[in-house]
Structure formats: structure tokens, C-alpha cells
Protein backbone atom coordinates (compact mmCIF):
# COMPACT_ATOMS: atom_id res chain seq x y z
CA UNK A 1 73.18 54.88 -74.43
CA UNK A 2 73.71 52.85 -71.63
CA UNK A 3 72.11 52.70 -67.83
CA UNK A 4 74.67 52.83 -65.30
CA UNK A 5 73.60 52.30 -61.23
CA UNK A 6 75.66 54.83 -58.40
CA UNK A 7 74.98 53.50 -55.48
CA UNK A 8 76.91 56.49 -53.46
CA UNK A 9 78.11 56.08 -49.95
CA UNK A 10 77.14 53.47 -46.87
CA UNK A 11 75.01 56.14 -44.69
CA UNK A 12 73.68 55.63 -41.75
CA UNK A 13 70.52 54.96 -43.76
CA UNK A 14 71.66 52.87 -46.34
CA UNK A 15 72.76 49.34 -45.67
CA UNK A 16 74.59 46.57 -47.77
CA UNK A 17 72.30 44.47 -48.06
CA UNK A 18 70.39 47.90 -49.85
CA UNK A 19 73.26 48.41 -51.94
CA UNK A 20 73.36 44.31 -52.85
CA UNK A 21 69.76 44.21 -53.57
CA UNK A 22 70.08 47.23 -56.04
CA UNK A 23 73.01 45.85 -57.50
CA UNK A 24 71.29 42.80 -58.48
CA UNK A 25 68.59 44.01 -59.56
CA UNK A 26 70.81 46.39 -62.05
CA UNK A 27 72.28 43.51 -63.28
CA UNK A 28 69.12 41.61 -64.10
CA UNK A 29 67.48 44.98 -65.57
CA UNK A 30 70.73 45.15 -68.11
CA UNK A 31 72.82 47.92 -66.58
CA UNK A 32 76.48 47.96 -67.61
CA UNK A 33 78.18 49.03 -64.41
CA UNK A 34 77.57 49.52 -60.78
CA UNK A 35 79.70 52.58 -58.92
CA UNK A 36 80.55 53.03 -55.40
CA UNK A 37 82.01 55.92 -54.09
CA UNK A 38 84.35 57.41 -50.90
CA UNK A 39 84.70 60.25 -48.93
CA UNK A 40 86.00 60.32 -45.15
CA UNK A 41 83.60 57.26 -44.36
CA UNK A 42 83.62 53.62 -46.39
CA UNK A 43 85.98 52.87 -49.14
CA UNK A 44 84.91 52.42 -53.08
CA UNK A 45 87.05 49.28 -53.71
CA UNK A 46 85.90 47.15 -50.56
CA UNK A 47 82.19 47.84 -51.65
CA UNK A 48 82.80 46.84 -55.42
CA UNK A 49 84.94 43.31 -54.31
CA UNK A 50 81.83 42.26 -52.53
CA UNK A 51 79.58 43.00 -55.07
CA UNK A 52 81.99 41.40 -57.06
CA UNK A 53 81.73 38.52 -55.44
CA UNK A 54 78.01 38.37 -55.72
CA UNK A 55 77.32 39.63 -59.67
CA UNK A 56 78.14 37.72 -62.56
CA UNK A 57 78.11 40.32 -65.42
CA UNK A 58 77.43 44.13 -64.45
CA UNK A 59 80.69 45.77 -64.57
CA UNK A 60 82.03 47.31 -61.37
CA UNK A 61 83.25 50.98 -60.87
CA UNK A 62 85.09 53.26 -58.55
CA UNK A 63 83.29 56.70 -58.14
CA UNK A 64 85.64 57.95 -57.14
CA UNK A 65 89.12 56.39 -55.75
CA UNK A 66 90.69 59.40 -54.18
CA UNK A 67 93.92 59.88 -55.64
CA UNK A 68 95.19 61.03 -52.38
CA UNK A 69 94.37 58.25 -50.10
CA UNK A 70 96.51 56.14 -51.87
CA UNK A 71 100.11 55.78 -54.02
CA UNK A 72 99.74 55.38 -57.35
CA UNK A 73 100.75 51.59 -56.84
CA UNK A 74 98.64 50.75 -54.51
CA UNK A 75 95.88 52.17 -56.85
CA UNK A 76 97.33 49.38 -59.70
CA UNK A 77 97.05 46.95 -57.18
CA UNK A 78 93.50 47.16 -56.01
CA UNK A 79 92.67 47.54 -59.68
CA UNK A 80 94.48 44.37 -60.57
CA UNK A 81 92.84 42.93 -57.65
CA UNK A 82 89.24 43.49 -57.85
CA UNK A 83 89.38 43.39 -61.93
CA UNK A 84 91.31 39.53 -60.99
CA UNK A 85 88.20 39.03 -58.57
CA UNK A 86 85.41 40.01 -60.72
CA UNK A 87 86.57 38.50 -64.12
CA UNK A 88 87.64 41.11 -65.88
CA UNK A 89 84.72 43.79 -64.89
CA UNK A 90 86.47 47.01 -63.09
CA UNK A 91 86.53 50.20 -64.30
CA UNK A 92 88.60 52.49 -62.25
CA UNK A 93 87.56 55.88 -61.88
CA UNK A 94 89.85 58.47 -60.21
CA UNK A 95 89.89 61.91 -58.70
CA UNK A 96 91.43 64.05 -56.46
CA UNK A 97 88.31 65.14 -54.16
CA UNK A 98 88.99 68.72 -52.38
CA UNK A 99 91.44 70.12 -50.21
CA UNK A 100 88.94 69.95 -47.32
CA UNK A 101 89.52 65.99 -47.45
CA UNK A 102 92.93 65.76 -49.20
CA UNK A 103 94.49 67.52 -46.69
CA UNK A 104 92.09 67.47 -43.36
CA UNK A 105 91.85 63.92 -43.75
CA UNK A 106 94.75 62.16 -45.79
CA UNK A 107 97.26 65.01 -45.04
CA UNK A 108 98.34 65.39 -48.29
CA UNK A 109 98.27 69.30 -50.06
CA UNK A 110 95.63 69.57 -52.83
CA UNK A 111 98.65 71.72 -54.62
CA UNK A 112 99.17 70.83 -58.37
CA UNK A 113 95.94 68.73 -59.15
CA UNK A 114 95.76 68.03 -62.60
CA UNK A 115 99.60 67.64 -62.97
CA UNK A 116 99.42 65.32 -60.02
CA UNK A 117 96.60 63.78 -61.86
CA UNK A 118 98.21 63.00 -64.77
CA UNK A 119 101.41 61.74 -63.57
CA UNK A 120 99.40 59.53 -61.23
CA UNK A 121 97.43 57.91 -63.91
CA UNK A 122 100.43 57.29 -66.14
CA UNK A 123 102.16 55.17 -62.99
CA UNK A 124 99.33 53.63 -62.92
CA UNK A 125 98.24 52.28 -66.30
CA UNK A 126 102.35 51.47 -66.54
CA UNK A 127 101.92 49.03 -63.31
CA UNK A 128 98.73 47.70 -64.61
CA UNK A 129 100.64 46.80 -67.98
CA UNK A 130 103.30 45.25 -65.86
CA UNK A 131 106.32 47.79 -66.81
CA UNK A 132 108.59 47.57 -64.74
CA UNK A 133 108.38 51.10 -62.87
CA UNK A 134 110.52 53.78 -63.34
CA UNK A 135 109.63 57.47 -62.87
CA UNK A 136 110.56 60.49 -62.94
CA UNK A 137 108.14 63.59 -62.69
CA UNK A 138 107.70 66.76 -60.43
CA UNK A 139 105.03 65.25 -58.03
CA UNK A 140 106.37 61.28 -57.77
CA UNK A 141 109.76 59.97 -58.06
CA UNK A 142 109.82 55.81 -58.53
CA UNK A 143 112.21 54.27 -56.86
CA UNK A 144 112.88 57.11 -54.49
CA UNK A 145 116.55 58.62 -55.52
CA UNK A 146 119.30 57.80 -53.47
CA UNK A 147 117.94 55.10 -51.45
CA UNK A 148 117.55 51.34 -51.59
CA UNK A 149 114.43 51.35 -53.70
CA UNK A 150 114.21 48.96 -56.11
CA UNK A 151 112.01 49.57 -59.64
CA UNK A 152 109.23 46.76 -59.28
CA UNK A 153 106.60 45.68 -61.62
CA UNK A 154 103.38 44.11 -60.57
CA UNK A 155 103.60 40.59 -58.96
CA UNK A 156 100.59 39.18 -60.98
CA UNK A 157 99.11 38.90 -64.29
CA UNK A 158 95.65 39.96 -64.04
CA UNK A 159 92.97 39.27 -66.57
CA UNK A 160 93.92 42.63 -68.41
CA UNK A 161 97.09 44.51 -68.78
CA UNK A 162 94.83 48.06 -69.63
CA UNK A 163 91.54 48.57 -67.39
CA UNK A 164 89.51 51.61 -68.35
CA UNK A 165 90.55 54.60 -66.30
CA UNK A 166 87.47 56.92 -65.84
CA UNK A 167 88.72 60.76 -64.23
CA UNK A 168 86.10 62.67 -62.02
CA UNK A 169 86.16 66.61 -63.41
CA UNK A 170 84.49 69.56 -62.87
CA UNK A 171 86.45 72.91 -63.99
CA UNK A 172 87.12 73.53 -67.85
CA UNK A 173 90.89 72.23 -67.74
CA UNK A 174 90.02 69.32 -65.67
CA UNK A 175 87.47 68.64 -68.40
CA UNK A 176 90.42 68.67 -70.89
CA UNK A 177 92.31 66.60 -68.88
CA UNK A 178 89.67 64.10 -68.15
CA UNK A 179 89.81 63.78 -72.52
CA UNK A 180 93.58 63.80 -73.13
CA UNK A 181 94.53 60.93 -70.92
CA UNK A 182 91.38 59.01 -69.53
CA UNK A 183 88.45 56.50 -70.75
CA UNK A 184 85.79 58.46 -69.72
CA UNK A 185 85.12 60.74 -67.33
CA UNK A 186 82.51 61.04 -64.17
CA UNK A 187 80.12 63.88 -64.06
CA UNK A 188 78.00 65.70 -61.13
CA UNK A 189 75.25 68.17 -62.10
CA UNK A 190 75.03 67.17 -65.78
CA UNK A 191 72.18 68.85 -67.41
CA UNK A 192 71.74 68.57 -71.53
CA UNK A 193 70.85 72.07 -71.77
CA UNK A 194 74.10 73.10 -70.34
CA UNK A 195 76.34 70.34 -71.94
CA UNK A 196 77.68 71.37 -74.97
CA UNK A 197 80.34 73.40 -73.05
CA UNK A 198 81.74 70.54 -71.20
CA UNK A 199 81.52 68.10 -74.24
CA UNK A 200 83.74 70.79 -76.00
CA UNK A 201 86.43 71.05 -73.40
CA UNK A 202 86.71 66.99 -73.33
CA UNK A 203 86.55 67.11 -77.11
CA UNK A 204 89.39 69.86 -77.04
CA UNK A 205 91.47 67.49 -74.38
CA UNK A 206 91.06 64.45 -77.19
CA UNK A 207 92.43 66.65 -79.71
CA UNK A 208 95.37 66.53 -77.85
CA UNK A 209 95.75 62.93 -77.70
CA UNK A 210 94.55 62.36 -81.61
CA UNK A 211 91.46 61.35 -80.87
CA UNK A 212 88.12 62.14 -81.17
CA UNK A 213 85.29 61.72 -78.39
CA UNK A 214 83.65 58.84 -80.15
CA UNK A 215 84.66 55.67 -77.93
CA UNK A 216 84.85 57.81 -74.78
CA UNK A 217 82.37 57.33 -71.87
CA UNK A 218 80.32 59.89 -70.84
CA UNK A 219 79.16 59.18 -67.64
CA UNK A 220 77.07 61.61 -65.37
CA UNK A 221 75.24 60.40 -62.08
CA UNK A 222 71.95 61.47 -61.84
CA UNK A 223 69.52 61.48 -59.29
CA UNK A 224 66.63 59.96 -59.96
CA UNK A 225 63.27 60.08 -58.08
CA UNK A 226 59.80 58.39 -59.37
CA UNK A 227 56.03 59.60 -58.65
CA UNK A 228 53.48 61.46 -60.19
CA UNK A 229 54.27 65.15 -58.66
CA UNK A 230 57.30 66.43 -60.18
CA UNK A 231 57.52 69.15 -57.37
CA UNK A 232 57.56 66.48 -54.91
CA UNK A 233 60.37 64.55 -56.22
CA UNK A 234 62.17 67.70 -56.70
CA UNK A 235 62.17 67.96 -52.98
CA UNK A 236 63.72 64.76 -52.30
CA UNK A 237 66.45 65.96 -54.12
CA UNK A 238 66.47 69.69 -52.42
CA UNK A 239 68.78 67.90 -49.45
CA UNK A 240 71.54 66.23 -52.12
CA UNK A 241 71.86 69.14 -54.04
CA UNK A 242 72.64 71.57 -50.85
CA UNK A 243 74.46 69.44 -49.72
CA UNK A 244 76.98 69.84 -52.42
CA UNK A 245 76.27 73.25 -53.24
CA UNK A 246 76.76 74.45 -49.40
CA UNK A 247 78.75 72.24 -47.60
CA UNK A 248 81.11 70.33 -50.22
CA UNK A 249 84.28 72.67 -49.69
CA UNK A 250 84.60 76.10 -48.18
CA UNK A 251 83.19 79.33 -48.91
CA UNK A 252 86.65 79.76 -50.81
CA UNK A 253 86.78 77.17 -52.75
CA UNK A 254 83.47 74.79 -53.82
CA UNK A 255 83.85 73.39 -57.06
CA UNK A 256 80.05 72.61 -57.50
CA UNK A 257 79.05 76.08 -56.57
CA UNK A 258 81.26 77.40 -59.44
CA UNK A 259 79.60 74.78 -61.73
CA UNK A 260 76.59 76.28 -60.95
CA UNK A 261 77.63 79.25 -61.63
CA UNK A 262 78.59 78.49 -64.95
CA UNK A 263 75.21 77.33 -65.38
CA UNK A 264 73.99 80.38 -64.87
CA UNK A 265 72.75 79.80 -61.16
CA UNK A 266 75.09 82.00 -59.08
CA UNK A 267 73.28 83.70 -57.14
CA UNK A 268 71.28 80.95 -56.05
CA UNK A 269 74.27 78.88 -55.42
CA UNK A 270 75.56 81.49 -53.22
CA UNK A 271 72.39 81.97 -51.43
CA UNK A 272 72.53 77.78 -50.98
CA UNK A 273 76.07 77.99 -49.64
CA UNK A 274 75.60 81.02 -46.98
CA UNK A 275 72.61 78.94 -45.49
CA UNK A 276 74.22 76.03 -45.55
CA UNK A 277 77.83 77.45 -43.87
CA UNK A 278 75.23 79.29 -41.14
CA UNK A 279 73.80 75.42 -40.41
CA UNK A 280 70.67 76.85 -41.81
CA UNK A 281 70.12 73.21 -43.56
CA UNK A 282 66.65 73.16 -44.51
CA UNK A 283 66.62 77.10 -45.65
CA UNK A 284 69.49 75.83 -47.80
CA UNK A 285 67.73 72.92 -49.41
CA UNK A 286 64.24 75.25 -50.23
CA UNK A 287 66.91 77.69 -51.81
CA UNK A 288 67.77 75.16 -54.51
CA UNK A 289 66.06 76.34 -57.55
CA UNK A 290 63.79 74.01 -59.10
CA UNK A 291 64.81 74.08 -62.72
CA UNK A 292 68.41 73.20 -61.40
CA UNK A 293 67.06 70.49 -59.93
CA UNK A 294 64.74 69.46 -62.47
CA UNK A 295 67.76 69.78 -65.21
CA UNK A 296 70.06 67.77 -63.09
CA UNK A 297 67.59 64.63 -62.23
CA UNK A 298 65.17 62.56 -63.68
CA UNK A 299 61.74 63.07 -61.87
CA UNK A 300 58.59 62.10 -62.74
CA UNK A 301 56.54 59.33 -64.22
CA UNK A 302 57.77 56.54 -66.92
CA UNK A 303 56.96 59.13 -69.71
CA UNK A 304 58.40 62.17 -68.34
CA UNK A 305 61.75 60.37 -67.32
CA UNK A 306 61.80 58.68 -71.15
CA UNK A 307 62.00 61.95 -72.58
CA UNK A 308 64.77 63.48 -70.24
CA UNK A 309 66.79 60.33 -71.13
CA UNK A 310 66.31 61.05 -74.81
CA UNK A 311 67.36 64.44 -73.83
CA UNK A 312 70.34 63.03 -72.54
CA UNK A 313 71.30 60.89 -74.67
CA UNK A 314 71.20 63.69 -77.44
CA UNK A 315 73.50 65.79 -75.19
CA UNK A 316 76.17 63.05 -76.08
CA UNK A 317 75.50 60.93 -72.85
CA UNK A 318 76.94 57.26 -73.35
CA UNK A 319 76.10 55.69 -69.64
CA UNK A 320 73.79 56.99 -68.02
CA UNK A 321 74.25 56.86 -64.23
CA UNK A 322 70.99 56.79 -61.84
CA UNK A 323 71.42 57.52 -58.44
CA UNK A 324 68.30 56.43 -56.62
CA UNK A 325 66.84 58.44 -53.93
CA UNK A 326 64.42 56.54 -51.84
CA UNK A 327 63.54 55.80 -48.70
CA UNK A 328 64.50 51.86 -48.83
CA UNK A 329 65.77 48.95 -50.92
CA UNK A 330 62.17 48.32 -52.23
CA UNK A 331 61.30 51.63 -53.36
CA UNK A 332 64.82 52.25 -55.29
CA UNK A 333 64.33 48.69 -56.82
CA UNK A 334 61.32 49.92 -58.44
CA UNK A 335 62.49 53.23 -59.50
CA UNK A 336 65.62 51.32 -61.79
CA UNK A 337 62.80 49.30 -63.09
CA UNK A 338 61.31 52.41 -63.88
CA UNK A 339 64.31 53.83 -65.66
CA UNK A 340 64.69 50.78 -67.53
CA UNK A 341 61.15 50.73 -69.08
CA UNK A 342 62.19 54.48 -69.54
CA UNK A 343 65.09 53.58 -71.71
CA UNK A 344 62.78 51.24 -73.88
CA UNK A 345 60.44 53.53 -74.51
CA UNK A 346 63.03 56.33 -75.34
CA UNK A 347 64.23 54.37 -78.28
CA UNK A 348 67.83 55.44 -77.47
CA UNK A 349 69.22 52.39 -75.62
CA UNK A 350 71.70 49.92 -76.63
């Protein structure tokens, strides 16, 4: 198993020089890949060309690229581009966020996901291998019928015709999905004790491809937090958690809250989500309950966070994702230097 660094969003308490100073110190520490991610605030791919920019060998990663802020070519393009940029270290990882965003904030319906999904990806691993595109499917149409379109192919020859397409899932079929037609896929929530049901349903979606899930990436973030009272750190990540729980979606539709469910935490995650929706905020983080938390993160000391990395490396984890949450650059510098030493002493590193 590998060690992995999400660096999240720019807040308004995060900076980029934070996010640079993390970065390189991932890169001297050993980690294969650095993430970024978008929402409704900054974009994935202008984060990851800076860092670019200023890293030598740690890979670079969209966590997510939201498939609906942007054509399928355009996606190829930015991929081309940064992967051009960085030497031949992007890894493009897609998903199709919520409706909340996808259609409050791009204006496009969240209708159809996974078949959007997949015709989306096969547009754009055919621009990336510079096909000439042509297409012909229920959710995109290249060139446009009828019209003066022309079928294009990409305009440069970047350093690789096939980058590795990770796919952000959640739900069981999304899981399958995420197998069939992807490199690896992007996971929230991960615990080991409750993985053997999602490995299954990304096994299944290899099957379907011929394939088996040996060579695909298994990549969960995970919050990380260092110190010596485990009920402590658990609070730090109290906020993140009901965040996602309670105000990621609507009370309809929260695809987090169901994956806590299927954990086996409804109630809870209910409870989360009504204080959250009534702006109850801090009720809604002291509602998490601590064994979700606990299963989700790594908290602790050096020792304690070795073993839940051999725990998750059993599971069938391949990169391991940290997300750091600390108050400053300083302090999440020396929590990766913590996971690090915890991946040595594990015994189950690369």
C-alpha cells in the first residue's frame, strides 16, 4: 500500500502556500500522489498545475473534476494539459457531485448519472488517445447533427495517449461502474470493517470488463488527526463528518447519509442531518457517533495509526489517502510525517 495526500478545498482557513508546503513535504516523505478537489469555490486542475509546477515526482490528482462543469473535451484537454505540464504525473479522477451543485450551480440536470458517466469517460479517454471524435450516445452527440460541426481530435501529443481515469462512487451500481470502466476509484467514509461490500460491487463491475481487481486503485481519503487522546482527535473530525452527513445534499437525497446507513448508522445519520438542516451545527457535529468516526479516520499516536493502516491495507486498500486536519501548515506537516513512520512500522508499505 501506498500513502496518498488530499489536500481538499482552498477555505478561508487554508492557504496555498499551506497546500504547497504539504505537498512538498508529501513528496519528500514518498507519497505517490497529491489530490485537490472542487465544489462551488476553487477548481481541482488550477491547484494541481501549480503544484505541478513546483514538485518533481509526486503524482498529481483531481478529487474530483465535476463532470458537469465541463464537456467531455474540455476534460481531455486539461488532462492533456496538466499531464504535458507535470511530465507525465496526472491522474484524473471524475464524478458527477449532486444535484444540489450540478444543477444550482452549473445548470445542468443530475438525470442519468452513471450513463452520463460512462459515455463521458469513453469521449474522453478517445480524445486523450487522439481519435478523431465521433459520437453517438443518448446523453452527448459529437459533432452536433445537422450543423457545421466538424469531428476533431486533440491538437497535441501529450506525454501519454491513456492517463489513469479514477471515478468518485458511493451507491452499489456506481461502485460497479467505478470497476467496469475506470482505474481506480475515490472513496469517502471508507472503513475496513465495512469494506468487503464495496470491494465486491467493484469486483462485480471488473467482471464485466474481464478483469479482476488486482491492478485497480483503491483509493479512500481519510482524515487523519495526531495526539495522544483519541476522543480528542475524534472531535476535530465531529465538524467534517456533519458536514457531509447533514448538509452535503438535501433531506431527499444525501448520498453519504445513505452510506451511513448501509453501515449500519442510520439513525444517527438522520439525527446528524435534522440538526444540521435546522442550522443546529454544533448539536450536529456531537451527534456523530464516535466509532463512525473512529472507523473512518486515523487518530491517535504513531502506534495506534500503524495498526489502522494495517487494517486498511488488509481491507484491500492500495493508496491510502490522508486528509490532514490541523490547525496550520506546521501541524499537518507533522501529522504526514507521522503517517509515514506509521506506514514503516506497519510493515505493509511499498
Amino acid at each position: 500500500m501506498r500513502l496518498g495526500l488530499n489536500l481538499g478545498y482552498q477555505t478561508a482557513w487554508t492557504t496555498p502556500a499551506d497546500h504547497l508546503a504539504l505537498t512538498r513535504e508529501a513528496e519528500r516523505l514518498g507519497f505517490a500522489v497529491v489530490w485537490a478537489a472542487e465544489a462551488y469555490g476553487s477548481d481541482a486542475p488550477s491547484t494541481l498545475a501549480w503544484l505541478a509546477g513546483q514538485t518533481t515526482t509526486i503524482d498529481v490528482g483531481s478529487a474530483v473534476m465535476q463532470i458537469p462543469a465541463r464537456t467531455p473535451a474540455a476534460t481531455a484537454m486539461t488532462a492533456a494539459t496538466i499531464d504535458a505540464l507535470s511530465g507525465g504525473r496526472f491522474r484524473l479522477g471524475l464524478g458527477v457531485s449532486g444535484p444540489q451543485v450540478s444543477e444550482g450551480w452549473h445548470g445542468v440536470r443530475f438525470a442519468a448519472p452513471l450513463a452520463r458517466t460512462r459515455e463521458y469517460v469513453e469521449i474522453v479517454r478517445m480524445a486523450l488517445a487522439r481519435q478523431t471524435v465521433r459520437y453517438e450516445g443518448r446523453h452527448y452527440r459529437l459533432p452536433l447533427p445537422d450543423g457545421p460541426g466538424k469531428a476533431l481530435k486533440l491538437g497535441f501529443h501529450p506525454p501519454r495517449e491513456r492517463i489513469p481515469v479514477y471515478l468518485a462512487a458511493i451507491g452499489p451500481a456506481n461502485l460497479r461502474l467505478a470497476g467496469e470502466i475506470a482505474d481506480g476509484w475515490l472513496g469517502i467514509f471508507f472503513a475496513p470493517e465495512y469494506a468487503a461490500e464495496q470491494l465486491a460491487e467493484l469486483r462485480a463491475g471488473r467482471a464485466v470488463a474481464g478483469a479482476q481487481l488486482a491492478g485497480f486503485d483503491v483509493v479512500p481519503s481519510v482524515p487523519v488527526v495526531v495526539g495522544p487522546d483519541v476522543a480528542a482527535c475524534a472531535d476535530l473530525v465531529r465538524w467534517y463528518a456533519a458536514l457531509y452527513l447533514g448538509g452535503m445534499g438535501s433531506r431527499e437525497q444525501n448520498f453519504y447519509l445513505q452510506l451511513a446507513t448501509r453501515m449500519g448508522y442510520g439513525a444517527a445519520a438522520a439525527r446528524v442531518q435534522e440538526l444540521y438542516l435546522a442550522r443546529k451545527h454544533r448539536e450536529a457535529a456531537e451527534a456523530v457517533p464516535a466509532e463512525f468516526i473512529d472507523r473512518t479516520s486515523l487518530l491517535g499516536d504513531t502506534a495506534r495509526i500503524a495498526e489502522r493502516i494495517a487494517a486498511y491495507a488488509e481491507a484491500g486498500v492500495t493508496t491510502l489517502s490522508v486528509y490532514p486536519l490541523a490547525p496550520d501548515a506546521e501541524s499537518g506537516v507533522a501529522a504526514l510525517r507521522t503517517v509515514a513512520e506509521a506506514l514503516d512500522r506497519s510493515g505493509v508499505g511499498e
